[in-house]
Protein backbone atom coordinates (compact mmCIF):
# COMPACT_ATOMS: atom_id res chain seq x y z
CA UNK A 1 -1.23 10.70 -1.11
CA UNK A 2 0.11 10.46 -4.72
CA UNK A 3 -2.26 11.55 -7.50
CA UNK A 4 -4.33 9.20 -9.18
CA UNK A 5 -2.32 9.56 -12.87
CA UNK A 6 0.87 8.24 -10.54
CA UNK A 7 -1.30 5.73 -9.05
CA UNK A 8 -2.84 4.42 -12.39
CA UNK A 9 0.54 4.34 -13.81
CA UNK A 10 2.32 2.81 -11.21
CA UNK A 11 -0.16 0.09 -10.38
CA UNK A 12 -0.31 -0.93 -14.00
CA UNK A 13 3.48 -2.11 -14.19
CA UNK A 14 3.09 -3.49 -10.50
CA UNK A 15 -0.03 -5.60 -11.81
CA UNK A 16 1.90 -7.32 -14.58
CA UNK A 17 4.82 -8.15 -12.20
CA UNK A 18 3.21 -9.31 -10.11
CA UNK A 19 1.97 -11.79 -12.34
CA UNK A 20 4.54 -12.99 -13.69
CA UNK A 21 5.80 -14.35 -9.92
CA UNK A 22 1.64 -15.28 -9.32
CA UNK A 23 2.27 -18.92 -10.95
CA UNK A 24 5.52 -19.14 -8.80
CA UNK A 25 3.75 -17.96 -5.64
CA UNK A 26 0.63 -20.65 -6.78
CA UNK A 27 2.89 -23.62 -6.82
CA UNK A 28 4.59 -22.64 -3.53
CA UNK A 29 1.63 -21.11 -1.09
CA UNK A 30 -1.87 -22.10 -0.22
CA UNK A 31 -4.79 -19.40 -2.06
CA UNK A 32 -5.79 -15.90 -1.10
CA UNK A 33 -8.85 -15.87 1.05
CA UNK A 34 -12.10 -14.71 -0.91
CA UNK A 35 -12.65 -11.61 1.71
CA UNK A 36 -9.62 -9.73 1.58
CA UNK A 37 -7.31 -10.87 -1.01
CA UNK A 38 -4.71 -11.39 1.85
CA UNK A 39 -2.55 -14.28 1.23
CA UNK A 40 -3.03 -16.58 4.29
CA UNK A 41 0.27 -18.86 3.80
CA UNK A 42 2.31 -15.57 4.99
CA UNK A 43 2.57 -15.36 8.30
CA UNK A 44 1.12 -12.40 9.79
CA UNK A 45 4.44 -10.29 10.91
CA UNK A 46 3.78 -9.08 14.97
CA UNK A 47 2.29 -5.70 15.19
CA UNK A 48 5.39 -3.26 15.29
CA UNK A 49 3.43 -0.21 13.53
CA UNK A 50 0.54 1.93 14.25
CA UNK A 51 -0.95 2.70 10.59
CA UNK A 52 -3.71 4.99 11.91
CA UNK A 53 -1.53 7.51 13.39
CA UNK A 54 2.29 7.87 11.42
CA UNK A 55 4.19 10.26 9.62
CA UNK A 56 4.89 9.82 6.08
CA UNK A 57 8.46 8.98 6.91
CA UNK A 58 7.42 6.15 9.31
CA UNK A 59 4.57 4.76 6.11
CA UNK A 60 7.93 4.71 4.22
CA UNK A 61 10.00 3.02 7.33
CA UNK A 62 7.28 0.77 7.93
CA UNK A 63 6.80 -0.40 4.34
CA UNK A 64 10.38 -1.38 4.04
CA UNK A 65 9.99 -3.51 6.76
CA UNK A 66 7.12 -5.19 5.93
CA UNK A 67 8.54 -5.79 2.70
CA UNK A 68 11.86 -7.07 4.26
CA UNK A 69 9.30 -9.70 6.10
CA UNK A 70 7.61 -10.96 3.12
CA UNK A 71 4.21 -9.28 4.46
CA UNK A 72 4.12 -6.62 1.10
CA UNK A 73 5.36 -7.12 -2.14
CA UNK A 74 7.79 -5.26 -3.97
CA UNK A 75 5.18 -3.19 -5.61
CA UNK A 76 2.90 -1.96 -2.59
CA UNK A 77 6.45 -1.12 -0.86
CA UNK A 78 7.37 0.85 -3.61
CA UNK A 79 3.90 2.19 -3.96
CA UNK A 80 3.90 3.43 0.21
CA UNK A 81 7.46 4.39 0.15
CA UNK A 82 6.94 6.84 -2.91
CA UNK A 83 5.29 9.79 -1.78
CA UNK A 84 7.93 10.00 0.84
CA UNK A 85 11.06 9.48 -1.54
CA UNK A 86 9.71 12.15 -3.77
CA UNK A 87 9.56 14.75 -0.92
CA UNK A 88 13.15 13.64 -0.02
CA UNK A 89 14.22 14.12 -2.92
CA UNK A 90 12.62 17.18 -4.46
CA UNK A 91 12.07 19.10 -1.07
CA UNK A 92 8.42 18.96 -1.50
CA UNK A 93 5.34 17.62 -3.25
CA UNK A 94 2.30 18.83 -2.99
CA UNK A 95 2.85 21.53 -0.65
CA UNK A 96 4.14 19.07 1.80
CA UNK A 97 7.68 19.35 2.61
CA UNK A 98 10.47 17.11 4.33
CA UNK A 99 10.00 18.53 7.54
CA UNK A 100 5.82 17.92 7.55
CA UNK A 101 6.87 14.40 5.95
CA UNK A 102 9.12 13.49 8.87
CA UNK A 103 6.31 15.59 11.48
CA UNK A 104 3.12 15.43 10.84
CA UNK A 105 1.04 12.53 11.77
CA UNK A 106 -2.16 10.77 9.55
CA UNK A 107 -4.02 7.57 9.35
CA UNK A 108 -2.93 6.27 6.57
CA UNK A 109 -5.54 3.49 6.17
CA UNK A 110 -7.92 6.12 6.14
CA UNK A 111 -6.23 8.23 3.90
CA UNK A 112 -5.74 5.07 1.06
CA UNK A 113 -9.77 4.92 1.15
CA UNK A 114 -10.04 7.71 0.50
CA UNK A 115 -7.67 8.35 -2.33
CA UNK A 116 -9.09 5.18 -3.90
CA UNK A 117 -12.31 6.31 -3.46
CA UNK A 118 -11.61 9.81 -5.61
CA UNK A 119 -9.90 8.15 -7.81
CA UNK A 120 -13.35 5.79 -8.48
CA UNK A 121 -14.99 9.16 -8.56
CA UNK A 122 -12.70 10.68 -10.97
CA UNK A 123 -13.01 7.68 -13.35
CA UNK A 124 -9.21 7.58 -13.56
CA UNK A 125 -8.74 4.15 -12.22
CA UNK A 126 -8.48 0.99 -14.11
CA UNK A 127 -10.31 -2.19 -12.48
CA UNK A 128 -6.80 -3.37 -11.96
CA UNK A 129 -5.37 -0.42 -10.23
CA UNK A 130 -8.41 -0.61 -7.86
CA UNK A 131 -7.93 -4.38 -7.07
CA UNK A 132 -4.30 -3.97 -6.21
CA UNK A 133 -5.19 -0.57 -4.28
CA UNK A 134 -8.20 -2.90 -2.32
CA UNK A 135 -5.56 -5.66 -1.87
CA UNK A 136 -3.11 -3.49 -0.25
CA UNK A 137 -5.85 -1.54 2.11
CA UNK A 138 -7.04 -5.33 3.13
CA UNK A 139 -3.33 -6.01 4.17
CA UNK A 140 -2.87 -2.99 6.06
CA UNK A 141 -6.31 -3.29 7.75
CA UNK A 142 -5.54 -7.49 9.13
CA UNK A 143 -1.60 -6.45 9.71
CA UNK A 144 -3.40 -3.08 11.90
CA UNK A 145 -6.87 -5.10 13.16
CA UNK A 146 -6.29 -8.38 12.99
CA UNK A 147 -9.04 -8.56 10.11
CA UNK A 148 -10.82 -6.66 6.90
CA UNK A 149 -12.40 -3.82 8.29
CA UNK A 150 -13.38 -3.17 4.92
CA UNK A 151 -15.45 -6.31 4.75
């Protein structure tokens, strides 16, 4: 999806906002569960998008959304609606342009594991950047599964 420099990068600045609203959230919410990171005083939002099969326009529909319910954070909507602005913007990125963004279909669960997992190979992610990119996989595999398929 987005390279892993842009991933590093932007996963860095979402880690240390999100911490900053952590001790807020910890006053105001019950903990994550130990298996998936998924915060279980959210409620889960009803199934209204099919993450295995979606364009990259629908990710980026779809994130807003979920963001708009309280399901993602700022951050992972900003990280899932990227990709897609850039192409919007610029025409293209990575050889994919608009009209593939708004066509083409892919799992995007399946595509996350596997950017995360070159980016492991590559040695180009920081422990953080791999927590939050494992914390936002778990939350698209319960909001798609109903659980971690990860697990």
């Amino acid at each position: 999806m987005i390279n892993s420099v842009g991933i590093n990068s932007y996963y860095q600045v979402s880690g240390t906002n999100n911490q900053s609203t952590l001790s807020n959230q910890a006053l105001q919410t019950k903990p994550t569960s130990e298996a998936g990171n998924v915060d279980t005083a959210k409620p889960m939002p009803e199934r209204q998008f099919d993450f295995t099969s979606m364009t990259l326009q629908e990710q980026s529909d779809a994130a807003h959304a979920l963001y708009e319910q309280g399901y993602l954070s700022m951050g992972e909507m900003a990280f899932m609606t990227g990709e897609y602005g850039l192409i919007k913007h610029d025409g293209q990125l990575g050889g994919k342009t608009l009209a593939q963004a708004q066509s083409e279909k892919f799992n995007v669960i399946t595509q996350m594991k596997e950017d995360l997992a070159g980016a492991k190979q590559q040695g180009t992610a920081t422990p953080e950047v791999i927590k939050n990119y494992q914390t936002l996989i778990n939350k698209l595999e319960v909001y798609q599964y109903g659980f971690n398929a990860s697990a």
